[in-house]
Protein backbone atom coordinates (compact mmCIF):
# COMPACT_ATOMS: atom_id res chain seq x y z
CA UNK A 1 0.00 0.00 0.00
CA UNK A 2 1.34 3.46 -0.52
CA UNK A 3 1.63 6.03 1.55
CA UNK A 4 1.19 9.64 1.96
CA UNK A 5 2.09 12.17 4.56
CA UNK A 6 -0.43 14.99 5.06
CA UNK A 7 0.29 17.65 7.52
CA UNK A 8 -1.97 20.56 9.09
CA UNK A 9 -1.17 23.79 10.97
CA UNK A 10 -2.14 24.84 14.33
CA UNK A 11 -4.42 28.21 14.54
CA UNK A 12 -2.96 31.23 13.92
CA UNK A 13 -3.46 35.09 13.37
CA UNK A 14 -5.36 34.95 16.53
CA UNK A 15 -7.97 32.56 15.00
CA UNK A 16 -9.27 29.99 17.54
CA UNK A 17 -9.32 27.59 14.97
CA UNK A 18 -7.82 25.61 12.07
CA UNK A 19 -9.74 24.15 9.20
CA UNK A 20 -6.68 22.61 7.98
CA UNK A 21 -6.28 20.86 11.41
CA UNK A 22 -10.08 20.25 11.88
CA UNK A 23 -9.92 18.61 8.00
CA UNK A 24 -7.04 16.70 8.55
CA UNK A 25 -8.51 15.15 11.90
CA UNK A 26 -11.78 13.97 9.70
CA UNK A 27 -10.04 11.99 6.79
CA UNK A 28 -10.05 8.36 6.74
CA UNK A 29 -6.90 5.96 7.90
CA UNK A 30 -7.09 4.94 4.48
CA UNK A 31 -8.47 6.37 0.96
CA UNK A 32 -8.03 4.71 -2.31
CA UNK A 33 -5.41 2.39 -1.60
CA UNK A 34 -3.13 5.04 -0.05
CA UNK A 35 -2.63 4.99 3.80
CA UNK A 36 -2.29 8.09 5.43
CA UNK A 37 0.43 9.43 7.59
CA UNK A 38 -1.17 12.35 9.44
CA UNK A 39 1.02 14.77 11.24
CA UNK A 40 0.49 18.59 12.96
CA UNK A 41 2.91 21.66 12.30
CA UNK A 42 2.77 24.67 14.53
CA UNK A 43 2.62 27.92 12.57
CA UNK A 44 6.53 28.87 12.64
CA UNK A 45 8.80 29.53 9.69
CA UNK A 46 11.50 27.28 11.33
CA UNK A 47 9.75 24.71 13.27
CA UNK A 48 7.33 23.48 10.33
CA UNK A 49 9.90 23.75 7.56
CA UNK A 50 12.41 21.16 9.64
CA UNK A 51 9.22 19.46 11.31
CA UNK A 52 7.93 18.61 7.22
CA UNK A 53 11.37 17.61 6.25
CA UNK A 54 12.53 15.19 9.07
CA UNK A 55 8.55 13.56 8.60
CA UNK A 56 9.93 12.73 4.93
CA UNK A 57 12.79 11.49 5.80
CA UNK A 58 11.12 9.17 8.69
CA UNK A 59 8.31 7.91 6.89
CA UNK A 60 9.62 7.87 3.23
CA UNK A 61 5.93 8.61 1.95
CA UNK A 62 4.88 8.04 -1.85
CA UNK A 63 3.42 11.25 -1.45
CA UNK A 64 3.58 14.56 0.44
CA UNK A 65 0.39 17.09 0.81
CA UNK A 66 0.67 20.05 3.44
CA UNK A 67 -2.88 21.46 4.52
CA UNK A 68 -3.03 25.33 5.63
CA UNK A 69 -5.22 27.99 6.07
CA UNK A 70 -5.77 30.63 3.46
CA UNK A 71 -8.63 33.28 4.90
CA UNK A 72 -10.14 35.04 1.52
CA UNK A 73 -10.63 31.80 -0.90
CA UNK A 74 -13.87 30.65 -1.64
CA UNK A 75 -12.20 26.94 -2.78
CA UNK A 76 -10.09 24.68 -2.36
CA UNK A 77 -6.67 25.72 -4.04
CA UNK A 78 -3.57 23.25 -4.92
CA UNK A 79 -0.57 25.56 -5.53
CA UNK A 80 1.57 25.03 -8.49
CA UNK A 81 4.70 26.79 -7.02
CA UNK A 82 6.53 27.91 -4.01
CA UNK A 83 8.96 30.85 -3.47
CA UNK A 84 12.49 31.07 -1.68
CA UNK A 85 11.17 33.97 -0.05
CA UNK A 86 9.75 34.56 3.47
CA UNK A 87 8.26 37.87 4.10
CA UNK A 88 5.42 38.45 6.81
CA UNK A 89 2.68 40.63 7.32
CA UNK A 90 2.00 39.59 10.51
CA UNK A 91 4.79 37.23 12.87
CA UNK A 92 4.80 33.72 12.98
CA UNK A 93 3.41 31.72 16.52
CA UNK A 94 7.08 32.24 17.56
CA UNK A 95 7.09 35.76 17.30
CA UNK A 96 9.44 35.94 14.59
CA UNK A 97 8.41 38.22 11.50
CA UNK A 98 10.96 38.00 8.43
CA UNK A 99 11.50 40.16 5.80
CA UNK A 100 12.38 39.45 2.05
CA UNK A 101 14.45 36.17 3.59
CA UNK A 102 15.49 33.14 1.88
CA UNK A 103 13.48 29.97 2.76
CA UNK A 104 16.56 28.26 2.16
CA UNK A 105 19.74 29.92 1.84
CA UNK A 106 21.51 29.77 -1.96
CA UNK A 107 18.04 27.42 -2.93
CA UNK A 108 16.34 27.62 -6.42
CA UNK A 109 14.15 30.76 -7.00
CA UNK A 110 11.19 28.38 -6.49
CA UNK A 111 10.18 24.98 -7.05
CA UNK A 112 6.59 23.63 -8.64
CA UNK A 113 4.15 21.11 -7.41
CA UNK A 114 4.98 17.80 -7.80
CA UNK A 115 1.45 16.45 -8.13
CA UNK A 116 -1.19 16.18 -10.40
CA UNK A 117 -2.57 19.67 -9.47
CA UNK A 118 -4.90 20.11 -12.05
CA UNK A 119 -6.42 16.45 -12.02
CA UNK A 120 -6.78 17.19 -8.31
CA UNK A 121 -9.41 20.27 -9.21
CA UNK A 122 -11.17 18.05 -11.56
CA UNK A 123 -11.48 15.25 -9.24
CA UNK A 124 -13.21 17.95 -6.28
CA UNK A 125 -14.97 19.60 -8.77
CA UNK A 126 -16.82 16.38 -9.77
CA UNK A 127 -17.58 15.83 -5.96
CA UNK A 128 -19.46 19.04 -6.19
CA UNK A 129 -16.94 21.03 -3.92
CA UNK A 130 -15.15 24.39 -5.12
CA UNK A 131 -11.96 23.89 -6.23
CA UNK A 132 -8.95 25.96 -8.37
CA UNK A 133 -5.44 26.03 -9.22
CA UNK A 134 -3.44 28.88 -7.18
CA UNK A 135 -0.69 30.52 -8.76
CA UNK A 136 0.47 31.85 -5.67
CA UNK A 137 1.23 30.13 -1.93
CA UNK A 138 1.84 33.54 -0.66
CA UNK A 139 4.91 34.60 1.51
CA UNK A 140 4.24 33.30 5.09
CA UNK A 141 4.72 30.01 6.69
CA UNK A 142 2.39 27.90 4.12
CA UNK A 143 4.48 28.74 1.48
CA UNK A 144 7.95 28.30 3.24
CA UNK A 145 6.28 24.97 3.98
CA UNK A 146 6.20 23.85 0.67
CA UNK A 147 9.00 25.35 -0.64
CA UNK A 148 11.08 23.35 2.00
CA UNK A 149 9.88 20.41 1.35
CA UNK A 150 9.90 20.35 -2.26
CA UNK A 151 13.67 21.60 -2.02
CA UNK A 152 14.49 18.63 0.38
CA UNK A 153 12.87 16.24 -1.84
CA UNK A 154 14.61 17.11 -4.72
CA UNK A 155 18.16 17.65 -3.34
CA UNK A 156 17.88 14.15 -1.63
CA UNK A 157 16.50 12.27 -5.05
CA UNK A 158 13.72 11.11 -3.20
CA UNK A 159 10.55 9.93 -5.38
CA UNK A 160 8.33 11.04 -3.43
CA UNK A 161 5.81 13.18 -5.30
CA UNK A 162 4.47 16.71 -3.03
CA UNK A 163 2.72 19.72 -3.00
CA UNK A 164 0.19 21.98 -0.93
CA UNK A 165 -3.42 22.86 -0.49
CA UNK A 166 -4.67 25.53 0.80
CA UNK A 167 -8.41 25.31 2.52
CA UNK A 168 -10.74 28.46 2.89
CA UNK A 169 -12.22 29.55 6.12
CA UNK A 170 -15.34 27.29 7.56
CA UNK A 171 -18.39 29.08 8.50
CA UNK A 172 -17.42 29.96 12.34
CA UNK A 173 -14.64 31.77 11.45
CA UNK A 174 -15.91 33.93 9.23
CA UNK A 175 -19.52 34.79 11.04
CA UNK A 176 -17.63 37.91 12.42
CA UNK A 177 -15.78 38.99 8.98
CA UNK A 178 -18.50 40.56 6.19
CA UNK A 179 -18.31 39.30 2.71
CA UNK A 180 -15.87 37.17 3.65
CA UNK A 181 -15.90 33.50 1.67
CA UNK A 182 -16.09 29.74 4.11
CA UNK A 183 -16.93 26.47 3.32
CA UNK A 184 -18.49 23.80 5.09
CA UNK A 185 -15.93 21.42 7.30
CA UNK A 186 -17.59 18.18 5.46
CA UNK A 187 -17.27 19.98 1.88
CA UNK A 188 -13.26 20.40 2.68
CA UNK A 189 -13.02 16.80 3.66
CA UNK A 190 -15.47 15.21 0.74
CA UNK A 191 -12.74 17.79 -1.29
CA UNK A 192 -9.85 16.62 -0.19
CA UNK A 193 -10.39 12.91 0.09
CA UNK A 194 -11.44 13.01 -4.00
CA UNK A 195 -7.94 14.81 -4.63
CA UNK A 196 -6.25 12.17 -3.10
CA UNK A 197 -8.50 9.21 -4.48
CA UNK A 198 -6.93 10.50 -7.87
CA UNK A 199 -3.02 11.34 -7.04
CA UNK A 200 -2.51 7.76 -7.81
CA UNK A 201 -3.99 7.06 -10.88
């Protein structure tokens, strides 16, 4: 059977909640013949960017899939690409708020999805669930996230395939925001358990 590591984040941003977390916690053990490796990251540029990497190297996963938070999307986004930058709006869970740094010192200019991003969309979209490619992880944590792991993957030669999805809001957290976009906790998981049902075909 293969497997696949799929990490969450803690809250952040002074949000009391995670759907990313709350997500992960509600997919199946197993899901298409793939068995899942599930695994929490706390919302630091240092701590999840070592935490994803030594979870690769410890489980050797088929595939890779980190979960965040991205406040503002109506759907469920797989990002195509990650940047060697880290720059912050707001500071990390560990207080630290860089500017215009390197993810990973003298690293590629970015690195791309490793996964079948846009059969991913068409798979959620079939289950009825919003879904789009994102052309952009951003510049905080998520994005170091999956810049660092990509970057380990390849300079190691591993196989392992990799990428990141960002969920929106769920309805709680956005009762006290106007206009602003959520979707349902069971929506995100019926989502993200069709993506995954189709990485392996």
């Amino acid at each position: 059977m293969k497997t696949l590591l799929i990490t969450a984040f803690e809250p952040f941003g002074g949000e009391s909640e995670n759907p990313s977390a709350l997500a992960l916690e509600l997919l199946p053990e197993t899901i298409g013949g793939i068995r899942l490796e599930k695994r929490l990251l706390e919302v630091t540029f240092l701590g999840a960017k070592d935490a994803v990497c030594h979870y690769v190297d410890e489980i050797k996963p088929d595939y890779a899939i980190c979960l965040g938070q991205a406040g503002g999307r109506a759907a469920i986004t797989p990002e195509r690409v990650a940047i060697n930058v880290m720059d912050a709006r707001i500071a990390d869970n560990a207080g630290y708020k860089p500017e215009d740094e390197p993810v990973v010192t003298g690293g590629a200019n970015a690195h791309f999805a490793t996964l079948p991003i846009k059969r991913m969309v068409s798979a959620m979209e079939r289950a009825n669930v919003a879904a789009a490619v994102s052309n952009s992880a951003g510049t905080y944590v998520c994005n170091s996230t999956m810049y660092a792991l990509l970057d380990h993957i390849a300079a190691n030669s591993m196989a392992t395939k990799a990428g990141f999805i960002h969920v929106p809001y769920i309805p709680s957290q956005a009762a006290d925001k106007p206009n602003m976009p959520s979707m349902p906790l069971e929506d995100m998981v019926k989502g993200l358990t069709a993506a995954i049902e189709c990485i392996d075909e």
